[in-house]
C-alpha atoms as a PDB file:
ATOM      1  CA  UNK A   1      11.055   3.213   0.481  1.00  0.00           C
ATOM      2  CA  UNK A   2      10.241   1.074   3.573  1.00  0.00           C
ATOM      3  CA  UNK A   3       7.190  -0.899   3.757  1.00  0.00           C
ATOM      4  CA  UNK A   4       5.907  -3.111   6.686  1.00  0.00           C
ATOM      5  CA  UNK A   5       3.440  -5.755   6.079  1.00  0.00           C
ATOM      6  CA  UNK A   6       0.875  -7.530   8.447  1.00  0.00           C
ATOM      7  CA  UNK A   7      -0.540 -10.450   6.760  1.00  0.00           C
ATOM      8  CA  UNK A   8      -1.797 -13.840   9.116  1.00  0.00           C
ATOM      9  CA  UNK A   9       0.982 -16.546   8.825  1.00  0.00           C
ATOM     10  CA  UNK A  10      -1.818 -19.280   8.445  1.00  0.00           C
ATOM     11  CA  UNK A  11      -5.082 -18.939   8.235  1.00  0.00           C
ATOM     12  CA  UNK A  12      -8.154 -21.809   7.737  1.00  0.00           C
ATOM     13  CA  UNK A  13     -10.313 -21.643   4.327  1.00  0.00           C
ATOM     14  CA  UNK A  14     -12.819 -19.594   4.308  1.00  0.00           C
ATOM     15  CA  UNK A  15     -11.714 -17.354   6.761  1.00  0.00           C
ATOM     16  CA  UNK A  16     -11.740 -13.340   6.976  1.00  0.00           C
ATOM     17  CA  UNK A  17      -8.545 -11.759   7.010  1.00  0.00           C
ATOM     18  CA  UNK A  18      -7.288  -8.414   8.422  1.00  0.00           C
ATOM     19  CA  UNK A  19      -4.106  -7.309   5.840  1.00  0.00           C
ATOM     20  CA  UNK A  20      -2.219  -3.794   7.143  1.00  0.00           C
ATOM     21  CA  UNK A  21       0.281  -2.093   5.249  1.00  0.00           C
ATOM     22  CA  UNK A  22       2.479   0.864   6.075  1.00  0.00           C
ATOM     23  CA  UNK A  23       4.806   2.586   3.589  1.00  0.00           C
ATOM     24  CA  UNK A  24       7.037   5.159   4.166  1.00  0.00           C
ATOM     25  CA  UNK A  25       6.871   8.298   1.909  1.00  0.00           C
ATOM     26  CA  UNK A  26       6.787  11.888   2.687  1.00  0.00           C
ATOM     27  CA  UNK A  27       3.453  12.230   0.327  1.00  0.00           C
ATOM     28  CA  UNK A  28       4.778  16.097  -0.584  1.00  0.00           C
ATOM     29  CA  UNK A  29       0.891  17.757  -1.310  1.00  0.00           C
ATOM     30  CA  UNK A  30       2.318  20.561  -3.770  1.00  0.00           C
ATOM     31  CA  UNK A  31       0.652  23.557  -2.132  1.00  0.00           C
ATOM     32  CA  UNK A  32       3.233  23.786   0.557  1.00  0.00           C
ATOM     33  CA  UNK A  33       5.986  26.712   0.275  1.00  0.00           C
ATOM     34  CA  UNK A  34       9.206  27.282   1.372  1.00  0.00           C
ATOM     35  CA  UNK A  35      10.911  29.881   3.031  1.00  0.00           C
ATOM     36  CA  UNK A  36      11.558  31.570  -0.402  1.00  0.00           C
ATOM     37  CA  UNK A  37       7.515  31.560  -1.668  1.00  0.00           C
ATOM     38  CA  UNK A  38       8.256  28.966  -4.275  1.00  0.00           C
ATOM     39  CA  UNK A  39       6.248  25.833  -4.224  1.00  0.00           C
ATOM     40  CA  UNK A  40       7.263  22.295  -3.113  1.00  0.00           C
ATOM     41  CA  UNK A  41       6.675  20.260  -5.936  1.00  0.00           C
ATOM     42  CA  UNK A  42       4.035  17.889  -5.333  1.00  0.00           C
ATOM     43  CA  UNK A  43       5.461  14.154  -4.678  1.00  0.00           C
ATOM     44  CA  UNK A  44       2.487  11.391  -4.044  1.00  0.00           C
ATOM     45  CA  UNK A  45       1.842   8.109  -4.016  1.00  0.00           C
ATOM     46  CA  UNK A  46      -0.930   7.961  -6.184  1.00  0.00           C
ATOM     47  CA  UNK A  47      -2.110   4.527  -6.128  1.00  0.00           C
ATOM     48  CA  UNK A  48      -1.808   0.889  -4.354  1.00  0.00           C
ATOM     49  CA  UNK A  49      -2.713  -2.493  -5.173  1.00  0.00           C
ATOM     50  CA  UNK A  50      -2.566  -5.306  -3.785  1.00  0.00           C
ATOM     51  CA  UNK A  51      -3.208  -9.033  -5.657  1.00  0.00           C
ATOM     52  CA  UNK A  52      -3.466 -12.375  -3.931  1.00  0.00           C
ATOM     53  CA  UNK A  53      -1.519 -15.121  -6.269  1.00  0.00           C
ATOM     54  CA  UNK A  54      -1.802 -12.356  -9.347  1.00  0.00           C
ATOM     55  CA  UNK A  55      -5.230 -11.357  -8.746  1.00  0.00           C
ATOM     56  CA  UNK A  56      -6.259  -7.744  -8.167  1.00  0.00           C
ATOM     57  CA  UNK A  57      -8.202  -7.966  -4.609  1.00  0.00           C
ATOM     58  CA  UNK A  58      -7.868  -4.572  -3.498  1.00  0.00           C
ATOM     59  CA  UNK A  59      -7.138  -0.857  -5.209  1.00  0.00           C
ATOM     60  CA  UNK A  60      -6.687   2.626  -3.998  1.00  0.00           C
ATOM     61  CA  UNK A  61      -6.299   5.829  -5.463  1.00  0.00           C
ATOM     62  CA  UNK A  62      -4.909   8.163  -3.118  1.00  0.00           C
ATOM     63  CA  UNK A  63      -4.625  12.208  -3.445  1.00  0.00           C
ATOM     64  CA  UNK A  64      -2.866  15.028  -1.554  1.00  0.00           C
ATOM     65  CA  UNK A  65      -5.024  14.996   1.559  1.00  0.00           C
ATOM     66  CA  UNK A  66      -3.533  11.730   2.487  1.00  0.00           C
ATOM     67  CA  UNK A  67      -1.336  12.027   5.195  1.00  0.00           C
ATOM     68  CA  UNK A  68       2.744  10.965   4.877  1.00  0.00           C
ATOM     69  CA  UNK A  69       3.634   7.081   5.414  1.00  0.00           C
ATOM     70  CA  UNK A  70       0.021   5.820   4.357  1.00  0.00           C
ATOM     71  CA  UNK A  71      -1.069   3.152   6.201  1.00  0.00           C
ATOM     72  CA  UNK A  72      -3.987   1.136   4.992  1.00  0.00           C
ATOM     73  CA  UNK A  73      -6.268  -1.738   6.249  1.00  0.00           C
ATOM     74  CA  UNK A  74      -8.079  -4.028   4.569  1.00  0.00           C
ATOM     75  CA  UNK A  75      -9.712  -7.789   4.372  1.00  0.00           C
ATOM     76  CA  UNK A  76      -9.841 -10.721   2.059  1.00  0.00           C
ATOM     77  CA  UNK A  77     -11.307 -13.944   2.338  1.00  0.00           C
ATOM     78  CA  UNK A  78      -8.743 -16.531   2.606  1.00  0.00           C
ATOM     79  CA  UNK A  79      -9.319 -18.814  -0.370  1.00  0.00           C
ATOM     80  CA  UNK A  80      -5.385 -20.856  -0.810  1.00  0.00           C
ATOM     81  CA  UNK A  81      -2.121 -20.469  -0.005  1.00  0.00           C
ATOM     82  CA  UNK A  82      -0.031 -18.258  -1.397  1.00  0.00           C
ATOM     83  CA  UNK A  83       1.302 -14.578  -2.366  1.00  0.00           C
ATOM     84  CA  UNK A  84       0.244 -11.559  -1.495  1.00  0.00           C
ATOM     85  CA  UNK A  85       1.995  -8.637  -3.692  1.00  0.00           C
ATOM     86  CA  UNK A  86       1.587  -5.500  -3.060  1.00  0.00           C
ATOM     87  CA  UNK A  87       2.228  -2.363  -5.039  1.00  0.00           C
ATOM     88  CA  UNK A  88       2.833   1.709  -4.566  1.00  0.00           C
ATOM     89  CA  UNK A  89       2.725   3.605  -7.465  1.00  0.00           C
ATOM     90  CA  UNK A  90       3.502   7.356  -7.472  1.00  0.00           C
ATOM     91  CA  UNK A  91       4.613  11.037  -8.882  1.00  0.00           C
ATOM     92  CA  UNK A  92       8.050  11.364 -10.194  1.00  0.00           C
ATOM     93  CA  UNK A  93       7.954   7.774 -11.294  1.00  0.00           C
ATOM     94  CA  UNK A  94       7.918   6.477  -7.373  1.00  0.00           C
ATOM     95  CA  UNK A  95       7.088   2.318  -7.447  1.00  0.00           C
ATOM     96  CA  UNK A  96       7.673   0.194  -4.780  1.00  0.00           C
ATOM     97  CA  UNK A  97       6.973  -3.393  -3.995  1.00  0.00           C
ATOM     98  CA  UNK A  98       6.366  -5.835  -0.851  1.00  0.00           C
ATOM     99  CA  UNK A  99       4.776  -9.475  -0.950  1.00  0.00           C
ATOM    100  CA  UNK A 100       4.202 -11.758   1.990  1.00  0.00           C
ATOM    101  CA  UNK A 101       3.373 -15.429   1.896  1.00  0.00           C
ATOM    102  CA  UNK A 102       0.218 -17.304   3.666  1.00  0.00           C
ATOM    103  CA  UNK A 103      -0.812 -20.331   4.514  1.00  0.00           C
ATOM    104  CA  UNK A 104      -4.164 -22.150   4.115  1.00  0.00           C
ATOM    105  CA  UNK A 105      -5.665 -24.843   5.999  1.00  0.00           C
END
């Protein structure tokens, strides 16, 4: 699946940053039905993280009540350059992966 990332090219030490991520994913709840009665099986992104040159700086578990293509908004302290990676785990075994590169003055 598609992800776009919003992460400050450059930023000065020290500073608070804004990171935004939207994924796309249907996020299937499991209580819908079709036409027929039978349930849609459930299919959700269950978790995200999100690490900042490997370490963990922000986790989420997310459930059925969260709407499809999760977006998600967050902030970090820039510290150094480097790597933010940034990871969607899921039902059905659903994992994705994004990263995007700053700059520290």
């Amino acid at each position: 699946m598609a992800a776009l990332i919003n992460v400050p090219a450059k930023a000065k030490r020290g500073d608070i940053i804004e990171i935004r991520t939207l994924t796309s994913h249907i996020m299937e709840t499991g209580f819908r039905r079709t036409m027929d009665g039978a349930l849609v099986p459930r299919d959700i992104i269950t978790s995200f993280t999100c690490r900042y040159n490997g370490t963990e700086i922000f986790r989420a578990d997310l459930f059925p009540a969260i709407a499809a293509n999760p977006y998600l908004s967050f902030f970090t302290v820039a510290e150094e350059s480097g790597k933010l990676e940034f990871e969607w785990i899921g039902d059905n075994g659903y994992s994705s992966t994004a990263s995007a590169s700053i700059t520290v003055e």
